[in-house]
Protein backbone atom coordinates (compact mmCIF):
# COMPACT_ATOMS: atom_id res chain seq x y z
CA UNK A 1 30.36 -13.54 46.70
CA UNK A 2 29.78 -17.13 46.21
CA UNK A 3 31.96 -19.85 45.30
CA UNK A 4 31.35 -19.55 41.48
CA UNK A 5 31.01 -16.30 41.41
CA UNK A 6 34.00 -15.52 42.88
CA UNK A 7 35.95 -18.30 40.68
CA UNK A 8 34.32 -16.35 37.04
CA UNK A 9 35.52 -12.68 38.98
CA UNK A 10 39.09 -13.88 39.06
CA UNK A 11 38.93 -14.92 35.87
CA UNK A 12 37.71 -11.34 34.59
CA UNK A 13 40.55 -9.81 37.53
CA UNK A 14 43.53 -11.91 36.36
CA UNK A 15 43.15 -11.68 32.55
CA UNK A 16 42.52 -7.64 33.45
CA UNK A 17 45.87 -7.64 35.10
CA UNK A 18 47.12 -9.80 32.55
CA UNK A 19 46.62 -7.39 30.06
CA UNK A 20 47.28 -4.00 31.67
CA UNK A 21 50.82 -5.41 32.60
CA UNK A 22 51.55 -7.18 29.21
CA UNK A 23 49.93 -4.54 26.63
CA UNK A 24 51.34 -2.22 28.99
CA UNK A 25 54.95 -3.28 28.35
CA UNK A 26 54.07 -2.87 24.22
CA UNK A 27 52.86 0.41 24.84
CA UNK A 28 55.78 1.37 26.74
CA UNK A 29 58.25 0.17 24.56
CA UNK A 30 56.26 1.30 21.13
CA UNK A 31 54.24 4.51 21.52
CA UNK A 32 56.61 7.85 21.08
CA UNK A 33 58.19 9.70 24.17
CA UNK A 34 57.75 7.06 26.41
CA UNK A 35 60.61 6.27 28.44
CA UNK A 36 61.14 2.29 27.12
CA UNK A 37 60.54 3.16 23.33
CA UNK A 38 62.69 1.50 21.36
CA UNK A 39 63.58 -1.48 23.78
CA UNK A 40 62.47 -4.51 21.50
CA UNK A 41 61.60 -7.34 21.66
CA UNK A 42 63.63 -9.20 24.64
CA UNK A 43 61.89 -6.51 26.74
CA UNK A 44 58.50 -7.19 25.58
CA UNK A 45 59.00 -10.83 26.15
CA UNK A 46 59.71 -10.15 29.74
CA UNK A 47 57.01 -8.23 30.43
CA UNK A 48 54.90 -10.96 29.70
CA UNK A 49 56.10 -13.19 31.04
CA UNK A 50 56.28 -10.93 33.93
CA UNK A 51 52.78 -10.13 33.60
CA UNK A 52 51.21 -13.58 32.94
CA UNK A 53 53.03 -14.31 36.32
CA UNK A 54 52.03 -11.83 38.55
CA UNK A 55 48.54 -12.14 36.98
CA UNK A 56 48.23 -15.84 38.13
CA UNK A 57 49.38 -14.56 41.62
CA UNK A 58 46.67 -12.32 41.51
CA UNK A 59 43.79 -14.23 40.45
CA UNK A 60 45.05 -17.70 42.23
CA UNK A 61 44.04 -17.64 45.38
CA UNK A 62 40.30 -17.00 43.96
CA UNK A 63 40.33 -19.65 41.55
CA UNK A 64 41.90 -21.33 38.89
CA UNK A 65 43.63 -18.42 37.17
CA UNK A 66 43.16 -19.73 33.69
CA UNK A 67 42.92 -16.26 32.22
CA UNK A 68 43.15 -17.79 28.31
CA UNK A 69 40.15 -19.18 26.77
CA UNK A 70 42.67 -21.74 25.60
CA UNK A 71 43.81 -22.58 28.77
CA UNK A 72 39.97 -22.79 29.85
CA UNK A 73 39.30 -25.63 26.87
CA UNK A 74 41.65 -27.67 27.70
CA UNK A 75 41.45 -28.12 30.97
CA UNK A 76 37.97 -29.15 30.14
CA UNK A 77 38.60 -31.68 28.24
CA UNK A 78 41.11 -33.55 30.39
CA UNK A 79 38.35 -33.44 33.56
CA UNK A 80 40.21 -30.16 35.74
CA UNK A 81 36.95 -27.94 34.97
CA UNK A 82 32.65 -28.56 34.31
CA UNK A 83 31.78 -27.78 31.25
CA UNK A 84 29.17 -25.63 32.41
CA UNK A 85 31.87 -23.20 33.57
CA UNK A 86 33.69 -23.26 29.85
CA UNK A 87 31.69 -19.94 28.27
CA UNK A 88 31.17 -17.93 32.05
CA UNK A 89 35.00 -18.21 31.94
CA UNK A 90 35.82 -17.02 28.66
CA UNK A 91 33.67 -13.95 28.86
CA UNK A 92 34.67 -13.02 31.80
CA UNK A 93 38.47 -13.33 30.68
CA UNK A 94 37.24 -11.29 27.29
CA UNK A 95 35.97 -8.70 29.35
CA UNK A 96 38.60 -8.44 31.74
CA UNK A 97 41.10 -7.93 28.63
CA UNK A 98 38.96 -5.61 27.04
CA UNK A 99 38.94 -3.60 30.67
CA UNK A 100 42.92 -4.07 30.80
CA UNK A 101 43.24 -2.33 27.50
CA UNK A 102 41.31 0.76 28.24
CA UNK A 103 43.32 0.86 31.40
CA UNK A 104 46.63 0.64 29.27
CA UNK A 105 44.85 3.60 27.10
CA UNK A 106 44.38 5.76 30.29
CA UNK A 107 47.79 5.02 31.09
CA UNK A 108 49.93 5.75 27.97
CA UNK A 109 47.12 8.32 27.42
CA UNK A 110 49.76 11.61 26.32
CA UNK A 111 52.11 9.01 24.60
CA UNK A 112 48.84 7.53 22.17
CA UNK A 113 48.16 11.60 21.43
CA UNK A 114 51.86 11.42 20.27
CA UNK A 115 52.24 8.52 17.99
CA UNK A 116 51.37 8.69 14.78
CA UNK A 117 52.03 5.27 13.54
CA UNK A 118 48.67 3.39 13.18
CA UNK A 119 50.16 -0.07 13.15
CA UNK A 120 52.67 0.57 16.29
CA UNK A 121 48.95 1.96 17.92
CA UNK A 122 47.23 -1.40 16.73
CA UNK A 123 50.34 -3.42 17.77
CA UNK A 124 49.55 -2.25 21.24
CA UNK A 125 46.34 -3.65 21.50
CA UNK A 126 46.29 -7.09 19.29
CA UNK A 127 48.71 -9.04 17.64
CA UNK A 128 49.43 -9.53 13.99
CA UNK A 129 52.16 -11.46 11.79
CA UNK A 130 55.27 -10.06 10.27
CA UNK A 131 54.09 -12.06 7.24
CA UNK A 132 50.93 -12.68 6.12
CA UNK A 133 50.13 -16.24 5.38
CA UNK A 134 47.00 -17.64 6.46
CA UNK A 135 48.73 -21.60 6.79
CA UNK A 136 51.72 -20.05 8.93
CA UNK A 137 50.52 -18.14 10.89
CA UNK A 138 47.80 -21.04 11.92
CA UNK A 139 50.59 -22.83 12.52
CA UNK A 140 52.43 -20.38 14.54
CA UNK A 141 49.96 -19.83 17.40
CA UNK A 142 48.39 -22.88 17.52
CA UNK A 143 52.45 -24.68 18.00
CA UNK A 144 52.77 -22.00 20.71
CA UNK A 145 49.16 -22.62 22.33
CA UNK A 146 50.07 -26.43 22.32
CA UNK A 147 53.65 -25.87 24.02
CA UNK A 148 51.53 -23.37 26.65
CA UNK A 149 48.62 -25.84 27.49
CA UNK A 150 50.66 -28.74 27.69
CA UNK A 151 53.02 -27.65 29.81
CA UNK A 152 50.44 -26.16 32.36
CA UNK A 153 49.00 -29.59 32.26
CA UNK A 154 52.29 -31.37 32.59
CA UNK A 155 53.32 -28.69 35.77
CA UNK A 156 50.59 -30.11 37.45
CA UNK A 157 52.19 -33.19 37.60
CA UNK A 158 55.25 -31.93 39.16
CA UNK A 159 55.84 -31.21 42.50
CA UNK A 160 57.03 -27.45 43.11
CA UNK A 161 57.48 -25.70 45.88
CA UNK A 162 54.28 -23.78 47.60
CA UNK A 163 53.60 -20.43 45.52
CA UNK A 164 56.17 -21.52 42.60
CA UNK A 165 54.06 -22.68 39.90
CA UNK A 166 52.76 -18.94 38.63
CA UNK A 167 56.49 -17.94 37.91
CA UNK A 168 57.14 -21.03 36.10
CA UNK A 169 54.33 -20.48 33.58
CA UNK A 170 55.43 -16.96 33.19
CA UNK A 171 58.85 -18.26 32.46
CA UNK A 172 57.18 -20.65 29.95
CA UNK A 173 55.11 -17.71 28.20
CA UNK A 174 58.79 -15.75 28.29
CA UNK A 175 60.15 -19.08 26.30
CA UNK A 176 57.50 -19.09 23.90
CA UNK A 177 57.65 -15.43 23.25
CA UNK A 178 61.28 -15.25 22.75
CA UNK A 179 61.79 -18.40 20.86
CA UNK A 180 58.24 -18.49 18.71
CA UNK A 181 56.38 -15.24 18.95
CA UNK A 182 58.47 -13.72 16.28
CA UNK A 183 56.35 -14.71 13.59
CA UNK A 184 52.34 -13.68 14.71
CA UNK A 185 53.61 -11.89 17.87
CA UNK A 186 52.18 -14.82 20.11
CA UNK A 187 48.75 -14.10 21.40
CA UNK A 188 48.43 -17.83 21.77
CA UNK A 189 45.66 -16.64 23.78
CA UNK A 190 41.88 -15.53 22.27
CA UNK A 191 41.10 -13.12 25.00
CA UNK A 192 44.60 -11.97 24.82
CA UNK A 193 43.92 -10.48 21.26
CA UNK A 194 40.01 -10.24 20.92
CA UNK A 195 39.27 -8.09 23.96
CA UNK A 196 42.27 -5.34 23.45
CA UNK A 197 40.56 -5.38 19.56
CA UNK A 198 37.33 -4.75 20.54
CA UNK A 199 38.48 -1.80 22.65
CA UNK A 200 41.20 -0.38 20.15
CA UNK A 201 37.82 -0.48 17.92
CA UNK A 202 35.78 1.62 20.20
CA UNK A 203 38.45 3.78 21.91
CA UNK A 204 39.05 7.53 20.62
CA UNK A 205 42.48 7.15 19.58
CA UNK A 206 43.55 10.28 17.98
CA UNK A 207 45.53 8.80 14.95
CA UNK A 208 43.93 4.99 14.96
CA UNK A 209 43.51 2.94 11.55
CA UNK A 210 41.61 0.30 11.21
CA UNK A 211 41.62 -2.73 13.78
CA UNK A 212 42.60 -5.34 11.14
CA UNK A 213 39.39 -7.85 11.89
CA UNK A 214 40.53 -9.46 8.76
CA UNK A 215 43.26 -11.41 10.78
CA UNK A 216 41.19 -11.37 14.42
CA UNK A 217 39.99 -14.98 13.95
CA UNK A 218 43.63 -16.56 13.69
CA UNK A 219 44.26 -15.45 17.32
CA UNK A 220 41.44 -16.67 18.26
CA UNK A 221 40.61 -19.91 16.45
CA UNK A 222 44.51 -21.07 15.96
CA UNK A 223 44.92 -21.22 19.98
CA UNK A 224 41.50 -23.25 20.08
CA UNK A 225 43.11 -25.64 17.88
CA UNK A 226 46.59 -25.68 19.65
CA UNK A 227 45.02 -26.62 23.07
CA UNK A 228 42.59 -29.60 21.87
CA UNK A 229 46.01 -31.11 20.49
CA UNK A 230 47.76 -30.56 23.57
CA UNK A 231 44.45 -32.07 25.67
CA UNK A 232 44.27 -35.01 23.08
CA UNK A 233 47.79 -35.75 23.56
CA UNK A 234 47.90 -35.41 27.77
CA UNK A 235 45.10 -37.79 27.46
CA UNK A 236 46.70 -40.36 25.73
CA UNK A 237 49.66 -40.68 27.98
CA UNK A 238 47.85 -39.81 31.53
C-alpha cells in the first residue's frame, strides 16, 4: 500500500475503531439486558475517552490518526496537512464510522431486538441535545470542538514521553465529555455523528424511529466552526 494510501486507510481504521469502542460503550450502557445498562453517564465518558485513545494507538503508527473531520480542518489550516488530503480524509473517517456502527449493531445485535425505546436506539448511533435550541446547542459543540482542536495543537508543542500523547487526548475527550457533553451529548466530531446516522438510517432495526436529520447538521457544521476558531487562534500566538 503506498504512502497515501496507507495514511487515508488509517484514517477509515482508526475512526472504525473509534466508533465500535465509543458507540459501543452507549449501547452497552443503554440498550435493555445488557450487562452495563443503566451505568450513566461517567461510564460513557470513559469509554470514550477510552476509545478515542486506543483508536489513536491503532491508527498512529500508519498516519496521523486524525479520525475527526474537525481535527482534519484544522490541522490544515495551521500547515500539519496538504490540502489535497482534507476531503480523502474525511470520507474515509465517514466511512470508517459508518462501518464501526454496523459493527456495534452486530454486536449488541439480541440487546437492539430487545429495546423498545426509539430514542435510547437513536442515542446509540448519533448524538442529540437534552434541549433543543438551535443557538445552544451551536454553541455547545463548537466550545467543545475548540477546547479538542486546540489542545491537540497545543500537545504538539509539549514534550511527552514516547507513546504518551494518544492517552492524553483521550483524557482530554473524557474532560470534555464529563464537563460539556451534557448538553448535545458531545459529538464534537462530524464523522462521529454523520456516519453512525447514515447507518442507523439504513440498518433493520426492529423498533427504529426516525434518524432525526433535522438536527444532523449541528454535529456536523458546529465542530467545523469550533476548529477554524481554535486554528485562527493557534495561529495568532505560534
Amino acid at each position: 500500500m503506498t504512502g497515501d494510501m496507507l495514511t487515508i486507510f488509517s484514517e477509515f481504521l482508526g475512526t472504525m475503531i473509534l466508533i465500535l469502542l465509543g458507540d459501543g460503550v452507549v449501547a452497552a450502557v443503554s440498550l435493555k439486558k445488557s450487562k452495563a445498562e443503566g451505568a450513566g453517564w461517567v461510564a460513557i465518558t470513559m469509554g470514550w475517552g477510552a476509545g478515542v485513545a486506543m483508536a489513536v494507538y491503532i491508527a498512529g503508527f500508519m498516519g496521523p490518526a486524525h479520525l475527526n473531520p474537525a481535527v482534519t480542518l484544522g490541522m490544515a489550516m495551521i500547515g500539519n496537512l496538504e490540502w489535497a488530503m482534507v476531503i480523502p480524509f474525511i470520507l474515509a473517517q465517514t466511512a470508517g464510522a459508518i462501518v464501526g456502527a454496523v459493527l456495534v449493531w452486530l454486536t449488541y445485535l439480541a440487546h437492539f431486538r430487545e429495546t423498545t425505546d426509539q430514542g435510547a436506539i437513536l442515542g446509540t448511533f448519533a448524538t442529540a441535545p437534552e434541549i433543543y435550541d438551535t443557538v445552544s446547542n451551536v454553541m455547545s459543540e463548537a466550545i467543545g470542538t475548540f477546547v479538542l482542536v486546540f489542545g491537540i495543537m497545543a500537545f504538539g508543542q509539549n514534550s511527552f514521553t514516547d507513546g504518551l500523547n494518544p492517552l492524553v487526548v483521550g483524557v482530554l475527550i473524557l474532560s470534555i465529555g464529563l464537563s460539556l457533553g451534557g448538553s448535545t451529548g458531545y459529538a464534537i466530531n462530524p464523522a462521529r455523528d454523520l456516519g453512525p446516522r447514515i447507518a442507523h438510517a439504513f440498518l433493520p432495526l426492529k423498533n427504529k424511529g426516525g434518524s432525526n436529520w433535522g438536527y444532523s447538521w449541528i454535529p456536523v457544521a458546529a465542530p467545523m466552526l469550533g476548529a477554524v476558531l481554535a486554528a485562527l487562534l493557534y495561529m495568532v500566538i505560534v
